[in-house]
C-alpha atoms as a PDB file:
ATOM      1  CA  UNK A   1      47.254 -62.877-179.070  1.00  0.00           C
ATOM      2  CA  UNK A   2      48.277 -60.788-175.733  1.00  0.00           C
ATOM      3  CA  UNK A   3      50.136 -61.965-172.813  1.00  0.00           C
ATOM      4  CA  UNK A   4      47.923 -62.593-170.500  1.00  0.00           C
ATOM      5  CA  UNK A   5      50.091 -63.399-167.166  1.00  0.00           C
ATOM      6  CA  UNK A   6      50.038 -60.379-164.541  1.00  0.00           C
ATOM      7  CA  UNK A   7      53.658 -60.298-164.534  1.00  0.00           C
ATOM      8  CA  UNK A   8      54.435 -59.693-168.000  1.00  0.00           C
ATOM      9  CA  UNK A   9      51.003 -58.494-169.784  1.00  0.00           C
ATOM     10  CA  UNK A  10      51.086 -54.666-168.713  1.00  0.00           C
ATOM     11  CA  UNK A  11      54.426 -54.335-169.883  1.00  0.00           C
ATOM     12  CA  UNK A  12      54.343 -52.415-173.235  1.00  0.00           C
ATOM     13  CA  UNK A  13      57.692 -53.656-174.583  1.00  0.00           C
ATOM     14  CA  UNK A  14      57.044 -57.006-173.629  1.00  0.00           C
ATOM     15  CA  UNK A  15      53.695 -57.013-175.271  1.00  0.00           C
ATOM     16  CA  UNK A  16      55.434 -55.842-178.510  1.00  0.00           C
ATOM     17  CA  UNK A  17      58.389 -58.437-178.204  1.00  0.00           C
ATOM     18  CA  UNK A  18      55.368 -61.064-178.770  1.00  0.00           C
ATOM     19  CA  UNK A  19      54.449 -59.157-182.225  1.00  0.00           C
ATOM     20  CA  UNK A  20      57.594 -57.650-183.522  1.00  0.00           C
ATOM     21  CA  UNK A  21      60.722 -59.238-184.476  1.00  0.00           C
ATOM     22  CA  UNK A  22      62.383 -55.450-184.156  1.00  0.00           C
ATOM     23  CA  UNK A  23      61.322 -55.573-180.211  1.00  0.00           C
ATOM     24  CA  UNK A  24      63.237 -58.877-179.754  1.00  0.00           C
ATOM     25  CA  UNK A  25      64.719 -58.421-176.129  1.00  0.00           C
ATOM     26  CA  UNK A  26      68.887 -58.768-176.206  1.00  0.00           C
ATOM     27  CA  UNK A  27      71.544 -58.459-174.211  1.00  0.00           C
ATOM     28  CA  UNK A  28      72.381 -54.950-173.332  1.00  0.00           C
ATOM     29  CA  UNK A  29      68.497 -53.598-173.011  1.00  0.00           C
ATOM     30  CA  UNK A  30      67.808 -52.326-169.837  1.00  0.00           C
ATOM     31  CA  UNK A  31      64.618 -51.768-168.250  1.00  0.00           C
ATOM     32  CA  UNK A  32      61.641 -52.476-166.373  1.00  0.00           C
ATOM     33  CA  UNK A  33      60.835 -55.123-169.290  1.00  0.00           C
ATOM     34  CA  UNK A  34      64.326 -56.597-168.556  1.00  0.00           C
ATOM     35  CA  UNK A  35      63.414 -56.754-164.603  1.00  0.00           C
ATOM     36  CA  UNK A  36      60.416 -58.382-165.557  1.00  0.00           C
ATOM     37  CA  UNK A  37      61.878 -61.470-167.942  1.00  0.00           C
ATOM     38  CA  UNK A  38      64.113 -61.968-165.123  1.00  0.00           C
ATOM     39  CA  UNK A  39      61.726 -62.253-161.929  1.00  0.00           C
ATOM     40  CA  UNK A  40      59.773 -64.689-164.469  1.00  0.00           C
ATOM     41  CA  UNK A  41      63.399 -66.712-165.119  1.00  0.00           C
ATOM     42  CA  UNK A  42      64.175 -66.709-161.300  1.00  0.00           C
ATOM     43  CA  UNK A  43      60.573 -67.745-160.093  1.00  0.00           C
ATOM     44  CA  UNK A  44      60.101 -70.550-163.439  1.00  0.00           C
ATOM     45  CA  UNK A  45      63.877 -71.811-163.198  1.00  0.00           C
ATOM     46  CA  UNK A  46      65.493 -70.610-160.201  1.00  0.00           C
ATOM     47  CA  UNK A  47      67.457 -69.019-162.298  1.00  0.00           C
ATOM     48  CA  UNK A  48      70.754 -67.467-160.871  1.00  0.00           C
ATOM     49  CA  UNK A  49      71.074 -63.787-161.811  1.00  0.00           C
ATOM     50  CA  UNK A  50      74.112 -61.569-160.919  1.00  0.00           C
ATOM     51  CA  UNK A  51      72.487 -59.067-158.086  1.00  0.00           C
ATOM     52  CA  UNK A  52      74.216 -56.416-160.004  1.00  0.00           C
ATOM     53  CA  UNK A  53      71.963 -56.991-163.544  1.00  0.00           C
ATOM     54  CA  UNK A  54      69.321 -57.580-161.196  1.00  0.00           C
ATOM     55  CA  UNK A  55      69.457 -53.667-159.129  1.00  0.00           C
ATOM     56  CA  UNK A  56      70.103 -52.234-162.867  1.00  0.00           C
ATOM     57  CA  UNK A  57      67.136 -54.309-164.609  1.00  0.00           C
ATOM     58  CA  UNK A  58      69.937 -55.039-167.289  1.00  0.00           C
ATOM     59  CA  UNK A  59      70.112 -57.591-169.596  1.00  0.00           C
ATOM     60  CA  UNK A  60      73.850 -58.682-169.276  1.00  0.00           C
ATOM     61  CA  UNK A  61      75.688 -62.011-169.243  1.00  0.00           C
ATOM     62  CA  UNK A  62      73.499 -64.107-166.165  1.00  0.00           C
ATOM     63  CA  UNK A  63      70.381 -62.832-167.913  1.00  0.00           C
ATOM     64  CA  UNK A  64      71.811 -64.181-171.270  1.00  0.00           C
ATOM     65  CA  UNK A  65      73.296 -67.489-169.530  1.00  0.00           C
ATOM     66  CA  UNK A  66      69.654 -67.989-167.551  1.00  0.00           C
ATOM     67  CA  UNK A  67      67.185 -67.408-170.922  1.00  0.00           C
ATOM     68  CA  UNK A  68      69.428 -69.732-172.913  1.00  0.00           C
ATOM     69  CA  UNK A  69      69.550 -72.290-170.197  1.00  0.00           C
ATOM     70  CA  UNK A  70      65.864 -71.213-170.095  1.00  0.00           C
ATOM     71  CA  UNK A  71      65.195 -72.028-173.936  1.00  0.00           C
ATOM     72  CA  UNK A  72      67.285 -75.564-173.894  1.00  0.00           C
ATOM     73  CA  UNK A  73      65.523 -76.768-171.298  1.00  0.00           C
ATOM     74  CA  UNK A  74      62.578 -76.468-173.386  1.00  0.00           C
ATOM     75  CA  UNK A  75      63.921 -76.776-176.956  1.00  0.00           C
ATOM     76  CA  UNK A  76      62.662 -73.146-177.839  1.00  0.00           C
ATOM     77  CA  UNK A  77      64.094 -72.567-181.465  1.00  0.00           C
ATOM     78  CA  UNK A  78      62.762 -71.400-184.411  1.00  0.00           C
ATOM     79  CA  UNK A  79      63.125 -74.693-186.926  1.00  0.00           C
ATOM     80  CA  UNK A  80      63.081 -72.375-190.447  1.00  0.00           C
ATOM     81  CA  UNK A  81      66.566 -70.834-188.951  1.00  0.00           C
ATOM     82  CA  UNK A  82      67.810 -72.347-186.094  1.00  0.00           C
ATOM     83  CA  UNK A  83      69.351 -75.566-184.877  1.00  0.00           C
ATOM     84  CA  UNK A  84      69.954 -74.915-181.517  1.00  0.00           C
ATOM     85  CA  UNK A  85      68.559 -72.482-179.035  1.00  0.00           C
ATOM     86  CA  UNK A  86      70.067 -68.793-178.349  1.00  0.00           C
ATOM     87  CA  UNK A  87      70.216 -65.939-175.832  1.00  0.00           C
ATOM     88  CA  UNK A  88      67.414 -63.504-177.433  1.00  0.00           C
ATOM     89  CA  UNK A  89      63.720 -63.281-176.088  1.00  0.00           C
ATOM     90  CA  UNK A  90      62.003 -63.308-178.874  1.00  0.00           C
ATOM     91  CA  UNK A  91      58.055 -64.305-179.806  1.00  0.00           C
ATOM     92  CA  UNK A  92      58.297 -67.578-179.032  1.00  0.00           C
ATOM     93  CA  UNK A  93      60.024 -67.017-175.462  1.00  0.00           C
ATOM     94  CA  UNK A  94      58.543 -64.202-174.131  1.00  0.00           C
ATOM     95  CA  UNK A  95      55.392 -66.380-175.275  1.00  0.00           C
ATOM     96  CA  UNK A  96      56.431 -69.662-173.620  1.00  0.00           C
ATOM     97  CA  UNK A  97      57.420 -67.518-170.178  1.00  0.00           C
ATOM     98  CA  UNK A  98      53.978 -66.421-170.310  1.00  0.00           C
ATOM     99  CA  UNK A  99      52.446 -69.943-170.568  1.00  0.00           C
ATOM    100  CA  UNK A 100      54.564 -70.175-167.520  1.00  0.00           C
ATOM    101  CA  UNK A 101      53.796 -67.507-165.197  1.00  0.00           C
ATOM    102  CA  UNK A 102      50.792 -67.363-165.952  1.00  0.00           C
ATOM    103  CA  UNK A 103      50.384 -70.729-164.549  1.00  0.00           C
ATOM    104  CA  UNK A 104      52.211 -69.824-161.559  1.00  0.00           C
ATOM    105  CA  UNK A 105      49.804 -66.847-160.906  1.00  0.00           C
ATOM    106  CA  UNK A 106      47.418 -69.218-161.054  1.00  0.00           C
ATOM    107  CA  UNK A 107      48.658 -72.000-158.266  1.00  0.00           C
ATOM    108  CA  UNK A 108      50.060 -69.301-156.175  1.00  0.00           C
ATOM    109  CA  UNK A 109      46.642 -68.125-155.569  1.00  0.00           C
ATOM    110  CA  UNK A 110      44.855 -71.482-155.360  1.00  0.00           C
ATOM    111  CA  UNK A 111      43.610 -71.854-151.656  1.00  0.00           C
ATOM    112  CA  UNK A 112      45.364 -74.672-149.398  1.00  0.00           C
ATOM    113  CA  UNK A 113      43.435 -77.221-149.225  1.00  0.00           C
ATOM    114  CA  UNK A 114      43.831 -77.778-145.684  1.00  0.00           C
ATOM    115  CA  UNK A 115      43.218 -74.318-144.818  1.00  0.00           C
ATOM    116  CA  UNK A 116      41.630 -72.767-147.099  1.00  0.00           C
ATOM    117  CA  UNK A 117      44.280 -69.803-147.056  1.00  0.00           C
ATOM    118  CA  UNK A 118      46.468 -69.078-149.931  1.00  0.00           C
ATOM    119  CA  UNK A 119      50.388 -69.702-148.885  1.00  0.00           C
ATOM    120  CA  UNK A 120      52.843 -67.928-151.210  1.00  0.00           C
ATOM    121  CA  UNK A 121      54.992 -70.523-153.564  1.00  0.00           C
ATOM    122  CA  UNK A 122      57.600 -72.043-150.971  1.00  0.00           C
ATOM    123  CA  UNK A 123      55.758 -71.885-147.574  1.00  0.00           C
ATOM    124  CA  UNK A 124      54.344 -74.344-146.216  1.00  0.00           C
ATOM    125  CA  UNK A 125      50.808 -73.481-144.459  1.00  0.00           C
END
């Protein structure tokens, strides 16, 4: 099954992190895949990400802090091994973050009802 949100389905790595336990995304990556889990974070959870990871699409310690925060929030663990969430974006997150955007995508481009005009997530028409 491909992700299927615009955000995150024409990344390659990101399409792999939903097949391959080897292309698990963890702190230190950097990347356009990295820049890409954390636009999805900060639009999803407002998440707070230092500017600096942010410039250098890294995966450091706000991008850890903000998919963990990300993954309690919604009890993302992997019952055979885990008791509590962690800092990785694995299948299961990268999948969930999907769900998510992909919903976003979708309302963000709904039409206003009293317009008729789309309004970007935020504005008010």
């Amino acid at each position: 099954m491909p992700l299927f949100s615009a955000l995150l389905r024409p990344d390659a790595k990101l399409q792999a992190c939903l097949v391959r336990d080897a292309s698990h995304v963890t702190k230190g990556a950097a990347g356009e895949h990295v820049g890409k889990i954390q636009t999805a974070l900060i639009i999803i959870d407002n998440a707070q990400i230092n500017k600096a990871e942010l410039r250098a699409q890294t995966y450091g310690d706000s991008t850890a802090a903000a998919v963990l925060a990300y993954k309690r929030a919604r009890k993302i663990i992997n019952p055979k091994y885990q008791n509590q969430a962690d800092n990785i974006v694995g299948k299961m997150t990268i999948a969930a973050l999907d769900k998510e955007m992909l919903k976003y995508e979708i309302q963000a481009n709904m039409p206003n009802a009293c317009s008729g005009k789309s309004s970007p997530a935020g504005v008010l028409a």
